[in-house]
PDB file of N, CA and C in Angstrom:
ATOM      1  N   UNK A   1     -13.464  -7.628 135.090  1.00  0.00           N
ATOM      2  CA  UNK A   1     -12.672  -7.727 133.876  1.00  0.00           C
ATOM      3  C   UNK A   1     -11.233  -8.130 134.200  1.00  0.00           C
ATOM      4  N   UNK A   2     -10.541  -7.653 134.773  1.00  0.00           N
ATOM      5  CA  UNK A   2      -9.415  -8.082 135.421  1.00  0.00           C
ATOM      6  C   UNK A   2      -9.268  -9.774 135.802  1.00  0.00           C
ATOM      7  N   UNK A   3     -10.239 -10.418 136.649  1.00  0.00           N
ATOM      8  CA  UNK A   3     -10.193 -11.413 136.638  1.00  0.00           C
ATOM      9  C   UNK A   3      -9.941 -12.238 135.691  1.00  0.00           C
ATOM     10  N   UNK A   4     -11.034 -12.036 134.629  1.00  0.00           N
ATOM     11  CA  UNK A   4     -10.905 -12.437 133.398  1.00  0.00           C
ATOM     12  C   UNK A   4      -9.759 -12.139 132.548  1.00  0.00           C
ATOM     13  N   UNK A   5      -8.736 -11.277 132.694  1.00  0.00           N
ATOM     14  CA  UNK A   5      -7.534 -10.966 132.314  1.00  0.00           C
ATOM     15  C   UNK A   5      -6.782 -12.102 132.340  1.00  0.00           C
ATOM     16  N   UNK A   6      -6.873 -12.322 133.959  1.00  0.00           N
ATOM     17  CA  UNK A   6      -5.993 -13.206 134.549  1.00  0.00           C
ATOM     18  C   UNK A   6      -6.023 -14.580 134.012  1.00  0.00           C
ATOM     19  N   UNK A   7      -7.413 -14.573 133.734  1.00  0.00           N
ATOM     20  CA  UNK A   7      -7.635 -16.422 133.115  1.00  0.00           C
ATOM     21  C   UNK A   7      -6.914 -16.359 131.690  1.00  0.00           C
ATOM     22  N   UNK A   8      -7.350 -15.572 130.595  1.00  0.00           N
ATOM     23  CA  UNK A   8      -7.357 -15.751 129.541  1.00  0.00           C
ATOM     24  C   UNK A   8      -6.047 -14.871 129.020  1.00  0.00           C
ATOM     25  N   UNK A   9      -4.872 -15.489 128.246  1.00  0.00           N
ATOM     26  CA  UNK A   9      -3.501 -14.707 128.237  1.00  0.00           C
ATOM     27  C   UNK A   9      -3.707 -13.609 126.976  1.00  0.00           C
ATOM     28  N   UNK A  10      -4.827 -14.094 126.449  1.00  0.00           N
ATOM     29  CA  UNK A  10      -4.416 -13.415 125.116  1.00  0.00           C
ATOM     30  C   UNK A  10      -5.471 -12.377 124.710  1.00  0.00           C
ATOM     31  N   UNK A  11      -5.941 -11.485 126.465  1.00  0.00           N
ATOM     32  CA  UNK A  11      -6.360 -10.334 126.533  1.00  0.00           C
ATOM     33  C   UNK A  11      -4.773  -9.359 127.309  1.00  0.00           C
ATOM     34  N   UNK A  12      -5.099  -8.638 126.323  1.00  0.00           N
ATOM     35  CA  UNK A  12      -3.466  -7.906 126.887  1.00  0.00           C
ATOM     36  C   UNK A  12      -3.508  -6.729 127.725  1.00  0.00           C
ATOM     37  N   UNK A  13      -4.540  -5.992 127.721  1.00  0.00           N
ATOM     38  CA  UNK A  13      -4.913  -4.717 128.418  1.00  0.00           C
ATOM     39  C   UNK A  13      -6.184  -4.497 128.458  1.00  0.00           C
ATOM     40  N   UNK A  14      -6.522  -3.703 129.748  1.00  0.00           N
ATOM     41  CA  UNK A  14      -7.702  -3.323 130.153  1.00  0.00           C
ATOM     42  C   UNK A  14      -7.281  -1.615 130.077  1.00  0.00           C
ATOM     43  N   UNK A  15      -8.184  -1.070 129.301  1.00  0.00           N
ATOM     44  CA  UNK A  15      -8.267   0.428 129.269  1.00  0.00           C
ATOM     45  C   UNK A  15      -9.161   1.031 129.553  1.00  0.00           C
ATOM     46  N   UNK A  16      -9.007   1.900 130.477  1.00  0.00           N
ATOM     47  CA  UNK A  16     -10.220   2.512 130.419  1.00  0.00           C
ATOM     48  C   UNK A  16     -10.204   4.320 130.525  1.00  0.00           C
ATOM     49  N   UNK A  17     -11.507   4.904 130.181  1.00  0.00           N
ATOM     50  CA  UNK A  17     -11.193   6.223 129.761  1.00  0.00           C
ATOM     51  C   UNK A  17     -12.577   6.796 130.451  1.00  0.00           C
ATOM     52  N   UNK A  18     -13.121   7.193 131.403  1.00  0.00           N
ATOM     53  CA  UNK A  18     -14.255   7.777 131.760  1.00  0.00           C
ATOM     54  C   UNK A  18     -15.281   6.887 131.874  1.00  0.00           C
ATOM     55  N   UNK A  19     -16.060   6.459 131.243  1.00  0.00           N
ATOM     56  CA  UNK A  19     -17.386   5.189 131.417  1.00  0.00           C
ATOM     57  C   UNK A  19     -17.035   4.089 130.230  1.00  0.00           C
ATOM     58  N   UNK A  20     -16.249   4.054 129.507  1.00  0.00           N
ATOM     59  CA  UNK A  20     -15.849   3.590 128.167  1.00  0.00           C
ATOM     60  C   UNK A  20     -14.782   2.464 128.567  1.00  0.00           C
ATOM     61  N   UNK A  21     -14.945   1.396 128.442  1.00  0.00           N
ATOM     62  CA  UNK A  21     -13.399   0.148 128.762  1.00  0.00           C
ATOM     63  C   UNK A  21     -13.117  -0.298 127.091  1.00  0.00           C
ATOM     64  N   UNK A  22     -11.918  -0.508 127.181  1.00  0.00           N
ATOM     65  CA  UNK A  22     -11.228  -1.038 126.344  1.00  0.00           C
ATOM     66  C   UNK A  22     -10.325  -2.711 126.672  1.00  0.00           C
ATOM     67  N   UNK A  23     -10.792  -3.286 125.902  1.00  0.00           N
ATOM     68  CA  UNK A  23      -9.991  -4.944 125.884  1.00  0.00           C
ATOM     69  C   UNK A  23      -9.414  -4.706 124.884  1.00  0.00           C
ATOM     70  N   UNK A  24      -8.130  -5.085 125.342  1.00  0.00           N
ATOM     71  CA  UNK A  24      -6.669  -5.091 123.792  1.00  0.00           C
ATOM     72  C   UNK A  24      -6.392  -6.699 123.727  1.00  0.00           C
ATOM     73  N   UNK A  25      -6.874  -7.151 122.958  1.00  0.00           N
ATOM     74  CA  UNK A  25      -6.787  -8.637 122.356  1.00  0.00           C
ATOM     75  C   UNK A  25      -4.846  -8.701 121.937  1.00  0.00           C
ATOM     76  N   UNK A  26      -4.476 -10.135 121.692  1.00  0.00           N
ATOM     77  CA  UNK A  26      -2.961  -9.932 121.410  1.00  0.00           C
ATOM     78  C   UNK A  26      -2.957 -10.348 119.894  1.00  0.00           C
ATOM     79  N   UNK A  27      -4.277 -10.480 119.142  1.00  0.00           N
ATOM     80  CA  UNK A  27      -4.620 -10.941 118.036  1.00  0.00           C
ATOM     81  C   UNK A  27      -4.891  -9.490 117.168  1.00  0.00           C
ATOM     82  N   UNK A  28      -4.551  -9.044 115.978  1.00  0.00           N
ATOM     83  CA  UNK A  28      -4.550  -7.580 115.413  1.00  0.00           C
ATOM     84  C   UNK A  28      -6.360  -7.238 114.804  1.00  0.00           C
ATOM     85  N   UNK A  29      -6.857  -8.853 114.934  1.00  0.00           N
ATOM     86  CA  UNK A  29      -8.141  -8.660 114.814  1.00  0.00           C
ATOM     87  C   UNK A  29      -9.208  -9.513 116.100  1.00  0.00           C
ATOM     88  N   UNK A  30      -8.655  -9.570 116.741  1.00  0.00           N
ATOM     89  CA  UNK A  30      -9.155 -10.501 118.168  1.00  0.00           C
ATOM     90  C   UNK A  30     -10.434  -9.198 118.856  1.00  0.00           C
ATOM     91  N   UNK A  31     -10.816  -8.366 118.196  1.00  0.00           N
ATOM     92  CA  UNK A  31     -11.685  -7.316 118.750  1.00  0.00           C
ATOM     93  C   UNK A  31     -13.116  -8.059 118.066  1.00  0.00           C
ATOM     94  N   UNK A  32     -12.950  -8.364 116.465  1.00  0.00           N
ATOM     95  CA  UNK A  32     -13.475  -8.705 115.789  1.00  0.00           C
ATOM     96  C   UNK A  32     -14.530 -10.100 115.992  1.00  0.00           C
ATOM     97  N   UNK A  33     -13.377 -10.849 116.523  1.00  0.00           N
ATOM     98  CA  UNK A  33     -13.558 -12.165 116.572  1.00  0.00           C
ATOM     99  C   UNK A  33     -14.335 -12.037 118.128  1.00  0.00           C
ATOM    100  N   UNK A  34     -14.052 -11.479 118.856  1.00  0.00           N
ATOM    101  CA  UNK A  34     -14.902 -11.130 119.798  1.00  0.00           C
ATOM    102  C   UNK A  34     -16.584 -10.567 119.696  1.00  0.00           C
ATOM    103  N   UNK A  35     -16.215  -9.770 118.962  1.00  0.00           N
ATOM    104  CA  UNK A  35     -17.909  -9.153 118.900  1.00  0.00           C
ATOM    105  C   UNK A  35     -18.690 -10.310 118.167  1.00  0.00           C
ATOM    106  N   UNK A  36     -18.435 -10.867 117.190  1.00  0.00           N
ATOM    107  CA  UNK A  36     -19.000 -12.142 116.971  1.00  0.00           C
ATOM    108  C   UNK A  36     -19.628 -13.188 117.824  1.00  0.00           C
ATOM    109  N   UNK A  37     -18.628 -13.884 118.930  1.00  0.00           N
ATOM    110  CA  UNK A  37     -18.577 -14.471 119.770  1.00  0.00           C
ATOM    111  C   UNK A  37     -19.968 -13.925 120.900  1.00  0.00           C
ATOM    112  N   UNK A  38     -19.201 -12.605 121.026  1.00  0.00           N
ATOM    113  CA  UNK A  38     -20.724 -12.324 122.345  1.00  0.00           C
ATOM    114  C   UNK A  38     -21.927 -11.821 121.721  1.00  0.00           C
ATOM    115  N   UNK A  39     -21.837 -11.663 120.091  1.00  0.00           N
ATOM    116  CA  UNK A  39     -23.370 -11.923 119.652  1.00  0.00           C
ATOM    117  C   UNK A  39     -23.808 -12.591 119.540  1.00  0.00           C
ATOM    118  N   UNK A  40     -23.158 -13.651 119.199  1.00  0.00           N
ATOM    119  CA  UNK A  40     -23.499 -15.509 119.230  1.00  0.00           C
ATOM    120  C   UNK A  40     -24.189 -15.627 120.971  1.00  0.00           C
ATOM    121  N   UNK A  41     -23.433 -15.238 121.860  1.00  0.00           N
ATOM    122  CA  UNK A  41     -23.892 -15.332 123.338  1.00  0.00           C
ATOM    123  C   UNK A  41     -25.010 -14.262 123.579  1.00  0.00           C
ATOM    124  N   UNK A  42     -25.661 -13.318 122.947  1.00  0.00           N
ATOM    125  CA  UNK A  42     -26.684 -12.505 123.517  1.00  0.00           C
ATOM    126  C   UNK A  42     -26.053 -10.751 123.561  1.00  0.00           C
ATOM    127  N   UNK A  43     -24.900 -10.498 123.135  1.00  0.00           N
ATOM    128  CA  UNK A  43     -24.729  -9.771 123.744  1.00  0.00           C
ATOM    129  C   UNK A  43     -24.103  -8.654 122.356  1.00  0.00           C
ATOM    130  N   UNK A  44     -23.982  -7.081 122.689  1.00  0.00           N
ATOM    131  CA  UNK A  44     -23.697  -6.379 121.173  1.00  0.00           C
ATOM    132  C   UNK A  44     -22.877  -5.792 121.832  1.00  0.00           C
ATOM    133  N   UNK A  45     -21.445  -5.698 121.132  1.00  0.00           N
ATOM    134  CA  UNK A  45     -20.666  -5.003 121.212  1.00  0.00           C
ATOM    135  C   UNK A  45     -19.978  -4.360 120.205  1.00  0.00           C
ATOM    136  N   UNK A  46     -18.957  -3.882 120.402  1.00  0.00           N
ATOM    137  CA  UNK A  46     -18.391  -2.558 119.225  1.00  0.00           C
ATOM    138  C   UNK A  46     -17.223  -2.384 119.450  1.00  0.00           C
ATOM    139  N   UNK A  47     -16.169  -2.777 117.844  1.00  0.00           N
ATOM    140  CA  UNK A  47     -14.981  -2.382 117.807  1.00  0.00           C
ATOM    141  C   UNK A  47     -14.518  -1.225 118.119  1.00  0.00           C
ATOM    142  N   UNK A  48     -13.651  -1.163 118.710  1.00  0.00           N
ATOM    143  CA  UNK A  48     -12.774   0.715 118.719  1.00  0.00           C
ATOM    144  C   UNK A  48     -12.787   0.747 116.983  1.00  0.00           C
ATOM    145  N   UNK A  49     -12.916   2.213 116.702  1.00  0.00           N
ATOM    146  CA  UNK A  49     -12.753   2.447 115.138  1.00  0.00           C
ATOM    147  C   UNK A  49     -11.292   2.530 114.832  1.00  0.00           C
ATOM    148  N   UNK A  50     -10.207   2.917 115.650  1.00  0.00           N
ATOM    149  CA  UNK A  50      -9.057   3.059 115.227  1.00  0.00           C
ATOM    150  C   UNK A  50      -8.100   1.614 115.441  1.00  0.00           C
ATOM    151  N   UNK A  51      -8.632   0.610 116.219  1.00  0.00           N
ATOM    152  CA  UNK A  51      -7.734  -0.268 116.151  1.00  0.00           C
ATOM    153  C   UNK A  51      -8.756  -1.576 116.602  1.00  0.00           C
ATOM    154  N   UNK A  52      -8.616  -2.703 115.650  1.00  0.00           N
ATOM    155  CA  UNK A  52      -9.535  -3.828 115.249  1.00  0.00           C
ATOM    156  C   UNK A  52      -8.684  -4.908 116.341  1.00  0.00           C
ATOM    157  N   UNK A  53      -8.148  -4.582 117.332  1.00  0.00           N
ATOM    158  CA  UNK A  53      -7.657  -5.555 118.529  1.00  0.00           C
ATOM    159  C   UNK A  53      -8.414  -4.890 119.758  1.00  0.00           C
ATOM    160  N   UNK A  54      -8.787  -3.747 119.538  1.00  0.00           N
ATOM    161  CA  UNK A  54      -9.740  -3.433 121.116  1.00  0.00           C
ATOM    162  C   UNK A  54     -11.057  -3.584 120.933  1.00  0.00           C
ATOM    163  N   UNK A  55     -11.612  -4.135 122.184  1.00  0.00           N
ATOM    164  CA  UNK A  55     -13.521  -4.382 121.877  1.00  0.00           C
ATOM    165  C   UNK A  55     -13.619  -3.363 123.005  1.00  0.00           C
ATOM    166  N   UNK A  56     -14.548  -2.087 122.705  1.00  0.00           N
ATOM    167  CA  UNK A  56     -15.252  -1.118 123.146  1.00  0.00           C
ATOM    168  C   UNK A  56     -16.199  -1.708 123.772  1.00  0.00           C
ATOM    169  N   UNK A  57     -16.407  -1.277 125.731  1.00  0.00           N
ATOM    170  CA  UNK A  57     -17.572  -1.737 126.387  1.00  0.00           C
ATOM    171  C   UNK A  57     -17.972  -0.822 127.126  1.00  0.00           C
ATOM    172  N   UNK A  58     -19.245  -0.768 127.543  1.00  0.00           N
ATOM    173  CA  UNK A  58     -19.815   0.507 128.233  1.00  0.00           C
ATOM    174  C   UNK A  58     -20.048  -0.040 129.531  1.00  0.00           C
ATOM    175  N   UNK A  59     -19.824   0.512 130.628  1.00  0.00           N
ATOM    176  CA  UNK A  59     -20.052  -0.344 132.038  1.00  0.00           C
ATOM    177  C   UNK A  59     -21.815  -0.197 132.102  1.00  0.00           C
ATOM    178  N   UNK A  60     -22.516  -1.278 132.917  1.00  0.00           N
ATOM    179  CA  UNK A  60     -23.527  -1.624 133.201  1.00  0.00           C
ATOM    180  C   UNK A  60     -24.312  -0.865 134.033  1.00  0.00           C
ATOM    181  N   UNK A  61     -24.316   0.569 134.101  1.00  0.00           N
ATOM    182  CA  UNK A  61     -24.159   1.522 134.764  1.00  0.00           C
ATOM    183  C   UNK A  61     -25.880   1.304 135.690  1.00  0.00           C
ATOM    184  N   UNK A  62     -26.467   1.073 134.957  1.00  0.00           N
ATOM    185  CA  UNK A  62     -28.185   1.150 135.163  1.00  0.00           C
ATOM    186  C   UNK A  62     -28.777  -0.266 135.196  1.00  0.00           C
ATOM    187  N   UNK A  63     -27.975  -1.448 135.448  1.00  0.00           N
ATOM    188  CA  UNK A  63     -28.427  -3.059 135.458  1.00  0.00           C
ATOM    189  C   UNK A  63     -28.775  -3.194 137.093  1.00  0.00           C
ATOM    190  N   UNK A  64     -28.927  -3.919 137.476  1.00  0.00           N
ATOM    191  CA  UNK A  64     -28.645  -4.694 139.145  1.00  0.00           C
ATOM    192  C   UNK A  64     -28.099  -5.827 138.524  1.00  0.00           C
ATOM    193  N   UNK A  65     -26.980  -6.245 140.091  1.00  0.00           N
ATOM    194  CA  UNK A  65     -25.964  -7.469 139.814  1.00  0.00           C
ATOM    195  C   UNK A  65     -26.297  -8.672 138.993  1.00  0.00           C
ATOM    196  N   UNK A  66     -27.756  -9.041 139.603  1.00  0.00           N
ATOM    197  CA  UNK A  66     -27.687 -10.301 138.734  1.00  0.00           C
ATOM    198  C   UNK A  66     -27.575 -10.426 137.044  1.00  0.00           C
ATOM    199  N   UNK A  67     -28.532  -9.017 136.478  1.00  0.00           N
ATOM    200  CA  UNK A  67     -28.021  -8.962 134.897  1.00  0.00           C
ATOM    201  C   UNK A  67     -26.546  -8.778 134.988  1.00  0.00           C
ATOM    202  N   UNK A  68     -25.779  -8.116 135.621  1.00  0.00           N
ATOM    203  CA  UNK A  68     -24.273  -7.876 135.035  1.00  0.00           C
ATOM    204  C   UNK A  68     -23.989  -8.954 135.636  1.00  0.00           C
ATOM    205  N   UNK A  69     -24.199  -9.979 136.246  1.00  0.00           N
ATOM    206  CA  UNK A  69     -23.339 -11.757 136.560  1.00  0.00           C
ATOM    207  C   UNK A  69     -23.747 -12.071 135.005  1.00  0.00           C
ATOM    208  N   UNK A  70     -25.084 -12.009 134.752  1.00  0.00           N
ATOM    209  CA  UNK A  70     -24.995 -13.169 133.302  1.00  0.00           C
ATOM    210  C   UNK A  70     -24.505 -12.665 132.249  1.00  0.00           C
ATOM    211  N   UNK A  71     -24.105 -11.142 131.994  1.00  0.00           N
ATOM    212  CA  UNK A  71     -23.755 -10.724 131.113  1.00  0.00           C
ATOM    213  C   UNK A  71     -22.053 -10.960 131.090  1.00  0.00           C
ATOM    214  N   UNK A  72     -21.706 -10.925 132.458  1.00  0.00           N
ATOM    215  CA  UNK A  72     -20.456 -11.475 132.434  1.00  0.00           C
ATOM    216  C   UNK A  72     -20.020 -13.001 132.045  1.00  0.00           C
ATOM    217  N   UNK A  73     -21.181 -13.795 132.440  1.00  0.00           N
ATOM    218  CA  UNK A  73     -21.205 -14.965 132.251  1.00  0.00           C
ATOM    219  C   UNK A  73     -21.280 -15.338 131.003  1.00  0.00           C
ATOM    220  N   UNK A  74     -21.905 -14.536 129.991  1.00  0.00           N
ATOM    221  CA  UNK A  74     -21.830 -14.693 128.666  1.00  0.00           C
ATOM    222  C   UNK A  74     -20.574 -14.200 127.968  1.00  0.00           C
ATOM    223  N   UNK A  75     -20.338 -13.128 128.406  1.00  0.00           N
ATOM    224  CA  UNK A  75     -18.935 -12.809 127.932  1.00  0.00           C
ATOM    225  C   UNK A  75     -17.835 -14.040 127.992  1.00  0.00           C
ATOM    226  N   UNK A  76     -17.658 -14.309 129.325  1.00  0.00           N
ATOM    227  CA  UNK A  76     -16.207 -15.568 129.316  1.00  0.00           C
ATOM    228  C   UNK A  76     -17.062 -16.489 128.550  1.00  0.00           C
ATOM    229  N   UNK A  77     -17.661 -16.919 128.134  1.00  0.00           N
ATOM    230  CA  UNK A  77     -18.467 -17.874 126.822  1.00  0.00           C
ATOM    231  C   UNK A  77     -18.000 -17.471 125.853  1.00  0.00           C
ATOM    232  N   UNK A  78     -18.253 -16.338 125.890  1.00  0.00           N
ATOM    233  CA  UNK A  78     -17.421 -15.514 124.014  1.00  0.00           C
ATOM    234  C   UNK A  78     -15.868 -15.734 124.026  1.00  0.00           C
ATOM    235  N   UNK A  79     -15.400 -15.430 125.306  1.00  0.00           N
ATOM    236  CA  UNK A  79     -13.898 -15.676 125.403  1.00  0.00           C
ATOM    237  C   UNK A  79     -13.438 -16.944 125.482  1.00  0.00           C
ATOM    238  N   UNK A  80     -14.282 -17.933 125.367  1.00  0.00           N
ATOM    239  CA  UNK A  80     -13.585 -19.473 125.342  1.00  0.00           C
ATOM    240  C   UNK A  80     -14.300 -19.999 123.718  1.00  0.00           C
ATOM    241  N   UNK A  81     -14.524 -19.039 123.145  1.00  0.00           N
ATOM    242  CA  UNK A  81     -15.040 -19.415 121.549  1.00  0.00           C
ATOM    243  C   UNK A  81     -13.635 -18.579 121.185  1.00  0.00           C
ATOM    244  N   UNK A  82     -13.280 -17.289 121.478  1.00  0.00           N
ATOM    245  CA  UNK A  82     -11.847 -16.971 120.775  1.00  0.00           C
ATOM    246  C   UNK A  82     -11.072 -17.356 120.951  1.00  0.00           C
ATOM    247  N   UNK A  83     -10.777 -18.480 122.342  1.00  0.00           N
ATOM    248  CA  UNK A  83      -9.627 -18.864 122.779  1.00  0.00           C
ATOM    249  C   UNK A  83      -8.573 -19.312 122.017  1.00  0.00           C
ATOM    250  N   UNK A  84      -7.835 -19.241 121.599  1.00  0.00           N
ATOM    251  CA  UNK A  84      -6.729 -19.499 120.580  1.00  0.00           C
ATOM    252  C   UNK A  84      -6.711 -21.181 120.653  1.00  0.00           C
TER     253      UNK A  84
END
């Protein structure tokens, strides 16, 4: 995720809290526009309820690498559909 920080400017923070990550978009609804995006790519995700700029992700705790490469791989897909 970090990497992906680095590419894309208009992820602003990586949070994280126990098994739970948080992406803070710099858009007040860029959480939104995200979960769209990686359902369009295969993938379900979930706004934080208190603020519609973070997309709620659960780490891949129980995958092997190659599902979490394509799931990552689908993700930066979702992130070049929000790209500003």
């Amino acid at each position: 995720m970090a990497d992906l920080k680095s590419r894309y400017s208009f992820l602003q923070e990586i949070r994280q809290c126990g098994l739970v990550i948080g992406l803070k978009f710099d858009d007040p609804l860029g959480a939104v526009s995200m979960c769209k995006a990686l359902y369009e790519n295969g993938i379900w995700a979930m706004i934080a309820g208190f603020d519609y700029s973070v997309l709620q992700c659960k780490p891949w705790l129980l995958l092997d690498r190659p599902v979490i490469d394509d799931i990552l791989t689908r993700f930066e897909e979702a992130l070049k559909i929000c790209t500003p």
